[in-house]
Protein backbone atom coordinates (compact mmCIF):
# COMPACT_ATOMS: atom_id res chain seq x y z
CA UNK A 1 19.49 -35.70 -12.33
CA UNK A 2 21.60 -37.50 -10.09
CA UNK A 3 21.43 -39.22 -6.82
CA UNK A 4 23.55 -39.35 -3.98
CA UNK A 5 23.80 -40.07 0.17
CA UNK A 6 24.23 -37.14 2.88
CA UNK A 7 26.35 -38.79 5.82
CA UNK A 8 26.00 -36.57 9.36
CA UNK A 9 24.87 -36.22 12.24
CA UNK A 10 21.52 -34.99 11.08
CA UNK A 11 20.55 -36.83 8.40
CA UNK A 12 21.86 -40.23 8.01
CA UNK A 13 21.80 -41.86 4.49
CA UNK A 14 19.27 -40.04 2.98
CA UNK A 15 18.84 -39.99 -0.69
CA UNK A 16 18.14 -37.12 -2.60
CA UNK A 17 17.11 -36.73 -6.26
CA UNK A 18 18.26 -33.19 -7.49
CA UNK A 19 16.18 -31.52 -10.67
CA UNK A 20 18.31 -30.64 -13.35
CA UNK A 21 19.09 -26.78 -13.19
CA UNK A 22 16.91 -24.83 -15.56
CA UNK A 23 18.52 -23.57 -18.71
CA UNK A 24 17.49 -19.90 -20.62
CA UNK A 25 16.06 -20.92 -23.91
CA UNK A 26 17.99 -19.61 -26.91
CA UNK A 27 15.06 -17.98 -28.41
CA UNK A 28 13.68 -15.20 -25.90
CA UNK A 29 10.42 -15.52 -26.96
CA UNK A 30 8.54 -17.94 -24.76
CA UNK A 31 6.79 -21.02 -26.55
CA UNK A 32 3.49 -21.81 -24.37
CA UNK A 33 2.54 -25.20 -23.81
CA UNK A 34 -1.46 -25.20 -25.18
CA UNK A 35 -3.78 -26.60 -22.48
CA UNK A 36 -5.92 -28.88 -24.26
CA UNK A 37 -9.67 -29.61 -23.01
CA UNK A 38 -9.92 -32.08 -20.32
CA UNK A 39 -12.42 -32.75 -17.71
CA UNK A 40 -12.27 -34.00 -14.08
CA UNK A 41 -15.76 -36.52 -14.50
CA UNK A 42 -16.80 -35.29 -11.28
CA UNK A 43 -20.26 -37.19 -10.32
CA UNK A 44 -23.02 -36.31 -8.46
CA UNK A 45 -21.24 -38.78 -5.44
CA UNK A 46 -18.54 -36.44 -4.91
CA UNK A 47 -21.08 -33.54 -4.74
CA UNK A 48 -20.59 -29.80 -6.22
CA UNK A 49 -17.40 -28.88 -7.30
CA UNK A 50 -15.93 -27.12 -10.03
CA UNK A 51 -12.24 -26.02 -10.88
CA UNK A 52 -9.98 -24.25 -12.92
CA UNK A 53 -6.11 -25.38 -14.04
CA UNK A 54 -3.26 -24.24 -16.29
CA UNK A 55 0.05 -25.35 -17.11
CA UNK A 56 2.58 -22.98 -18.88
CA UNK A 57 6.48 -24.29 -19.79
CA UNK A 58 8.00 -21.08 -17.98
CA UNK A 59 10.59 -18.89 -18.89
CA UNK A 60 13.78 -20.71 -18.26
CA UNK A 61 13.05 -24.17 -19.59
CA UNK A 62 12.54 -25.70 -23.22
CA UNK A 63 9.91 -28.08 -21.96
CA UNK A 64 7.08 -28.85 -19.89
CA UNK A 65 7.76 -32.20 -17.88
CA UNK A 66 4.52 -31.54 -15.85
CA UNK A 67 1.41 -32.89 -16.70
CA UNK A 68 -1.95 -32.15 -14.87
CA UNK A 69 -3.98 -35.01 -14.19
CA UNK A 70 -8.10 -34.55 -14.56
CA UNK A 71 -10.71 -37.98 -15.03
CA UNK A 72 -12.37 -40.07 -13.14
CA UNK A 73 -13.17 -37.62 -10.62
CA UNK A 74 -9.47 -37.34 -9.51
CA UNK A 75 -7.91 -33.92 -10.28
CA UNK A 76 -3.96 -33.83 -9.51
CA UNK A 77 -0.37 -32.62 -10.67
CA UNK A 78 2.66 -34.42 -11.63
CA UNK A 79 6.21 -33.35 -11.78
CA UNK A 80 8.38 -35.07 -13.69
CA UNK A 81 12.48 -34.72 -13.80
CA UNK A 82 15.34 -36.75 -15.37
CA UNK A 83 17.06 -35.53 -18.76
CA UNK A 84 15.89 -34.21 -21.91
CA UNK A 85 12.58 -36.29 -22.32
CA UNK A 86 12.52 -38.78 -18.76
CA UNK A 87 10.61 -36.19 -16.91
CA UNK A 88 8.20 -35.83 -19.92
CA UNK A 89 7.65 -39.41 -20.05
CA UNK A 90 7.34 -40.35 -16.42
CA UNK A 91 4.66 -37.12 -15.52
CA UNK A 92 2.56 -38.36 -18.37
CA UNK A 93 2.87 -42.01 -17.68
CA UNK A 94 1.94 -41.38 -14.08
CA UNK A 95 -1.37 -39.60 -15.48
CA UNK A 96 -2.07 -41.84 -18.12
CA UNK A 97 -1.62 -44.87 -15.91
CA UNK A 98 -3.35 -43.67 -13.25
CA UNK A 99 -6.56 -42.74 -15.04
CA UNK A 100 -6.26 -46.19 -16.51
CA UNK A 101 -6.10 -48.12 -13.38
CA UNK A 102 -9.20 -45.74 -11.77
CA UNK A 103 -11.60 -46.33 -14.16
CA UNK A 104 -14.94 -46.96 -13.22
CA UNK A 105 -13.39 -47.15 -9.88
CA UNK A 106 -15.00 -45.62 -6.86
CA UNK A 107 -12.82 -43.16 -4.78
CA UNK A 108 -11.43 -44.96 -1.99
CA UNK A 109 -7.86 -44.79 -0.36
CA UNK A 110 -6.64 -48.44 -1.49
CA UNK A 111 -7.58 -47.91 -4.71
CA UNK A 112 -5.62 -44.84 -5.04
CA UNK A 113 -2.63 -46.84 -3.30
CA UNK A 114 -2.61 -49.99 -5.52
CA UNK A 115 -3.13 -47.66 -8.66
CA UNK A 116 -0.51 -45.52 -7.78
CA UNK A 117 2.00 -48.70 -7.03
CA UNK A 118 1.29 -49.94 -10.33
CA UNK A 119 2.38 -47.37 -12.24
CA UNK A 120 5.17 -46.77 -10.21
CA UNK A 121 6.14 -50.48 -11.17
CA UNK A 122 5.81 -49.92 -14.67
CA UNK A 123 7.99 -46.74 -14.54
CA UNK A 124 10.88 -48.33 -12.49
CA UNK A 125 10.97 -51.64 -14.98
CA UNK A 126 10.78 -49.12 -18.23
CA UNK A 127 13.67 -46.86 -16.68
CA UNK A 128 15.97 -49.97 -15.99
CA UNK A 129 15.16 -51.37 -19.54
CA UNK A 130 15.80 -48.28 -20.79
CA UNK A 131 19.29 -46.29 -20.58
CA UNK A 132 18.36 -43.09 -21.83
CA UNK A 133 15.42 -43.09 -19.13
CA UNK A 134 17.60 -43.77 -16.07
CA UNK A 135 17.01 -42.14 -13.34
CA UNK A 136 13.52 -40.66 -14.53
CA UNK A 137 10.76 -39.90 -11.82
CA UNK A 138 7.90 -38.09 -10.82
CA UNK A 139 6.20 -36.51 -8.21
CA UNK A 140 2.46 -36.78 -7.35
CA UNK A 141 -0.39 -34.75 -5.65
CA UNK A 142 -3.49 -35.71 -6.16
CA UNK A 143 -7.34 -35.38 -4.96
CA UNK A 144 -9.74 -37.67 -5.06
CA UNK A 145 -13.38 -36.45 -3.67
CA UNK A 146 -15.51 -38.60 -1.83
CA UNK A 147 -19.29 -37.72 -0.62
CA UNK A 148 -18.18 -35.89 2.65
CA UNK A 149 -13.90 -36.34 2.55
CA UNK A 150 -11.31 -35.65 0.49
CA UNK A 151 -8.96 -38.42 0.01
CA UNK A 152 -5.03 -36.94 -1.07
CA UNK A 153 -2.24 -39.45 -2.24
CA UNK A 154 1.73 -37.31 -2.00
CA UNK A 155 4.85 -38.24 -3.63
CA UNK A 156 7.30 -35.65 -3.56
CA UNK A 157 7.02 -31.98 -2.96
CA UNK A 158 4.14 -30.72 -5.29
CA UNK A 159 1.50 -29.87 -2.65
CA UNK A 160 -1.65 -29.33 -1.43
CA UNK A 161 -3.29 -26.54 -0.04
CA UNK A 162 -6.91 -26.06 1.68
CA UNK A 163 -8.38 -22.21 2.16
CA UNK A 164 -10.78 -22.52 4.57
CA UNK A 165 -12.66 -18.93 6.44
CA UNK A 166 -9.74 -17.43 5.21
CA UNK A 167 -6.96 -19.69 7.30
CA UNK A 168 -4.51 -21.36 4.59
CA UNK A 169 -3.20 -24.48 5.59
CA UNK A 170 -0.76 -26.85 3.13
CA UNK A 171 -2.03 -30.10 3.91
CA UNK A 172 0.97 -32.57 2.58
CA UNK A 173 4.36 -32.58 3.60
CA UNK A 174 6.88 -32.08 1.13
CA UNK A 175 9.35 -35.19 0.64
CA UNK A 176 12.59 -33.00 -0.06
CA UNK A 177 15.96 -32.88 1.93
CA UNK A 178 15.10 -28.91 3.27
CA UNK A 179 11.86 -30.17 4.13
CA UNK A 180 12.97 -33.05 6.24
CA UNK A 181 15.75 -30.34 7.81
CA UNK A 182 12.70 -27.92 8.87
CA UNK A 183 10.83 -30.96 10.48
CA UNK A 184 14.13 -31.71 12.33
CA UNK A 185 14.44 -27.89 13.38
CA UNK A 186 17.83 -27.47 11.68
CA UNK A 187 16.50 -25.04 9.21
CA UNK A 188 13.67 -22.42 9.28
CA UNK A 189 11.10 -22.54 6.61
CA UNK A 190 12.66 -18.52 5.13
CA UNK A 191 16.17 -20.45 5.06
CA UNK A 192 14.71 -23.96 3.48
CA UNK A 193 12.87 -21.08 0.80
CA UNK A 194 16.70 -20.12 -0.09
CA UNK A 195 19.05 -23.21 0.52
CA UNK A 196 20.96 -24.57 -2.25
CA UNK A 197 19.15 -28.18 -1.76
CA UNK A 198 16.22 -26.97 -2.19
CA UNK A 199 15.35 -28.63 -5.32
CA UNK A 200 16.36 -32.16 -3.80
CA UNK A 201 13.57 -34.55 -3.43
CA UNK A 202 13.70 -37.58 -1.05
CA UNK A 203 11.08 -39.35 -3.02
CA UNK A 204 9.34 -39.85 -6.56
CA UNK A 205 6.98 -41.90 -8.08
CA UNK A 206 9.31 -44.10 -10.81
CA UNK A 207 12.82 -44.53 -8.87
CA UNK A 208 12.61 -47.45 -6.86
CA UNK A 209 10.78 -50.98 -7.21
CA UNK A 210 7.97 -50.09 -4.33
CA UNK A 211 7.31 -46.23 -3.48
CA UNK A 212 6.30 -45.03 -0.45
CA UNK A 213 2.34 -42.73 -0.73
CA UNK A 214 1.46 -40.21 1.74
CA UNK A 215 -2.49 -41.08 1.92
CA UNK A 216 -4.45 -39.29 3.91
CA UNK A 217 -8.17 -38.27 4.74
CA UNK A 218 -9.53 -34.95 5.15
CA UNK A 219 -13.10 -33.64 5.84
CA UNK A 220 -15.20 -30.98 3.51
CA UNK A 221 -16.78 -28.11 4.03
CA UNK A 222 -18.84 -25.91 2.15
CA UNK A 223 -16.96 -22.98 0.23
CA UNK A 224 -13.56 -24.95 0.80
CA UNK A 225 -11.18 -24.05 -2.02
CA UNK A 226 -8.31 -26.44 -2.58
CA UNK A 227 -5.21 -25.86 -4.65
CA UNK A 228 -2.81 -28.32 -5.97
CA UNK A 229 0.03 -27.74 -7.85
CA UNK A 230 3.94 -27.71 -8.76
CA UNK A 231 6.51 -25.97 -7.16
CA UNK A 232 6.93 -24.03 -10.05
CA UNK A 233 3.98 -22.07 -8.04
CA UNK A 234 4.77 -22.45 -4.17
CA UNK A 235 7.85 -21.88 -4.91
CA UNK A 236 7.04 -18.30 -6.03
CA UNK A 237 3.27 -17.23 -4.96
CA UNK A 238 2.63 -18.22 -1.08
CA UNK A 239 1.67 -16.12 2.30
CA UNK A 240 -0.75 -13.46 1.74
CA UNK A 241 -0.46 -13.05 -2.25
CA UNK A 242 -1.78 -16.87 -2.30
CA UNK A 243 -4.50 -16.18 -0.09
CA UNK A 244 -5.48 -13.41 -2.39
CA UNK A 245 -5.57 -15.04 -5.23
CA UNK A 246 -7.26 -18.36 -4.03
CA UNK A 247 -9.64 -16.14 -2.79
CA UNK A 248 -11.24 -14.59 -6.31
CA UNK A 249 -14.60 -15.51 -6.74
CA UNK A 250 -14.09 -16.18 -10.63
CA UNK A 251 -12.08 -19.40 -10.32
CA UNK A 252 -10.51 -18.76 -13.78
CA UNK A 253 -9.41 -15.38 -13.18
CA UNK A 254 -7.96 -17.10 -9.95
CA UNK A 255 -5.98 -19.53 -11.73
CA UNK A 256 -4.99 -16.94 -14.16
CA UNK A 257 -3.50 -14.89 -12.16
CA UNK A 258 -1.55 -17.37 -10.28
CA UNK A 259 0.04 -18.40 -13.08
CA UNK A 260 0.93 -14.99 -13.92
CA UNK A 261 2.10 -14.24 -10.61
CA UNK A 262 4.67 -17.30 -10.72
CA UNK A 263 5.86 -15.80 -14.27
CA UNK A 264 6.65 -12.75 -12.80
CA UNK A 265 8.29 -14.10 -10.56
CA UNK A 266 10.72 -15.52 -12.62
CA UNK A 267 8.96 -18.31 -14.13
CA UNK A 268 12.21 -20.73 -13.64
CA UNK A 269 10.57 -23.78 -13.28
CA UNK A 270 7.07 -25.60 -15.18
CA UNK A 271 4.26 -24.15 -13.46
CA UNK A 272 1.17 -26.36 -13.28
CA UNK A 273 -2.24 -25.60 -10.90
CA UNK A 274 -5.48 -27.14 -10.65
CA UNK A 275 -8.02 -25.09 -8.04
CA UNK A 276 -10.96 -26.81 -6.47
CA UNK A 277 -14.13 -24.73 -5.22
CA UNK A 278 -16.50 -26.94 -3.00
CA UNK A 279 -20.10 -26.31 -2.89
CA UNK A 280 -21.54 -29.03 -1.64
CA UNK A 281 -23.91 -28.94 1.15
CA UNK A 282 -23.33 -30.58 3.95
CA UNK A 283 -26.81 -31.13 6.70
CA UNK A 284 -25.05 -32.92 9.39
CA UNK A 285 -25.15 -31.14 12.58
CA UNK A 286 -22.62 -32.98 14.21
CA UNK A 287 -20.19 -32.27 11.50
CA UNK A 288 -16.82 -31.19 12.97
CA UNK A 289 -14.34 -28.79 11.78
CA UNK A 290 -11.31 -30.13 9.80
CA UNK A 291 -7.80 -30.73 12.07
CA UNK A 292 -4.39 -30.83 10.15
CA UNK A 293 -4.14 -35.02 10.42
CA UNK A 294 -0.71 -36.21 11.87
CA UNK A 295 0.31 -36.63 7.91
CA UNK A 296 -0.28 -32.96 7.04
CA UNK A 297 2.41 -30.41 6.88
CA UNK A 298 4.54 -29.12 9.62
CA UNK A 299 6.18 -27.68 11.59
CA UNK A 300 3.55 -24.71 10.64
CA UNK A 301 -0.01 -25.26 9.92
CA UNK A 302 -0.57 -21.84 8.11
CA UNK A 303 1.09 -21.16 4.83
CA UNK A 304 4.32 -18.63 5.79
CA UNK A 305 3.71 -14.98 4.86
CA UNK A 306 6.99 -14.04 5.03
CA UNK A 307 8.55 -12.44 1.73
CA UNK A 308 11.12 -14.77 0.48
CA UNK A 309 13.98 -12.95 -1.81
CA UNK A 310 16.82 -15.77 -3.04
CA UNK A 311 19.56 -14.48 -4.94
């Protein structure tokens, strides 16, 4: 991983952090990273929900630096990067710190903000006090249900996405250097799927003192499904196939067969996925449908449908 400063007209100073370029294993046969048992804690506060997630290494890559974050009635994915182990170690800090600071804690957006700082803290000071971690970081999606909203921290460019009456809509904004380039109209979303900065992010939990978190809050409805996960996924499986596939009414078969997707689509990258079914019931009449908040992902509110092919 490396970091470095774009000088133009365009972008001025912006810092990128690129992930290290995935590497064929010398054995061909896959090793699968085993999903151990772990459990959201949803309570009966945050109403009816149940979910389904998997993370798999991928083809390309020797390790898994993701780490899927379920407890305390938070369910999120991280997605680590810098050398060997650093991405390991700063995914499953992030989750392992974060559970620890939002225990017994009830869901509420500074919570999730000082939580989130605090392990970010921790991660910068054990990076600088450690050479072989420099430069380690993570990214950060995460949900955290509340009786009739869903509160979302973002760092970096996992993502979020809602299905609602069959309208996908990716509710974060990606913090990458193409993504910032589409929001600036100097790139279209099918040439930001194919550019060769694609893999730079412009921010991660872990590489500087105080980080910057989306937060936002978003309303529920019943029969929402919500998806969350690395762009080991949305970087394959989008448009119409995602749709599909969000859509299954088994939610493990759903999450399945997204991961498969993503491996046959070349697996290059970690793939990790946690999908959310809500059904609560909600009695208020004057209960409104959601809008895409000023935070949520542009320049296009539906997911793109176009086929992507990137040589």
């Amino acid at each position: 991983m490396r970091k470095f400063n774009l000088k133009g007209t365009v972008i001025q100073r912006m810092k990128g952090i690129e992930r290290e370029t995935p590497k064929a294993p010398e054995d061909e046969k896959e090793q699968q990273n085993g999903n151990p048992e772990m459990s959201a804690g949803f309570t009966s506060g945050q109403g009816v929900l149940t979910y389904a997630w998997r993370t798999d290494v991928g083809r390309l890559r020797k390790n898994n630096q993701d780490a899927v974050i379920l407890g305390n009635g938070l369910a999120g994915v991280a997605d680590g990067m810098g050398g060997h182990k650093g991405g390991e170690i700063a995914s499953a800090g992030l989750r392992d710190g974060l559970l620890r600071e939002t225990k017994d804690a009830e869901p509420d957006v500074q919570t999730l903000e000082k939580a989130v700082q605090k392990v970010n803290t921790e991660l910068w000071e054990r990076q600088k006090n450690d050479a072989s971690l420099s430069g380690m970081g993570t990214t950060l999606t995460v949900i955290w249900p509340k009786e009739k909203e869903m509160i979302i921290g973002q760092v970096g460019d996992s993502r979020a996405y809602l299905l609602r009456d069959g309208k996908l809509i990716q509710v974060t904004n990606d913090h990458s250097m193409v993504a910032d380039m589409v929001r600036k109209g100097v790139l279209t979303e099918e040439q930001a799927a194919c550019h060769p900065m694609r893999n730079y992010i412009t921010r991660a939990v872990g590489t500087e003192a105080v980080i910057e978190v989306d937060l936002s809050v978003h309303d529920r409805k019943q029969g929402d499904r919500w998806l969350i996960c690395s762009d080991g996924l949305h970087g394959t499986v989008f448009g119409e196939e995602l749709i599909r596939l969000m859509s299954l009414e088994n939610l493990e078969d759903a999450a399945e067969q997204m991961l498969q997707a993503a491996l046959a689509g070349g697996g290059k990258d970690n793939i990790s996925l946690i999908l959310l079914h809500d059904d609560t019931e909600y009695t208020d009449p004057e209960e409104k449908e959601t809008e895409e908040p000023e935070t949520a992902a542009s320049p296009d509110e539906e997911a793109s449908d176009e086929e992507v092919n990137c040589p």
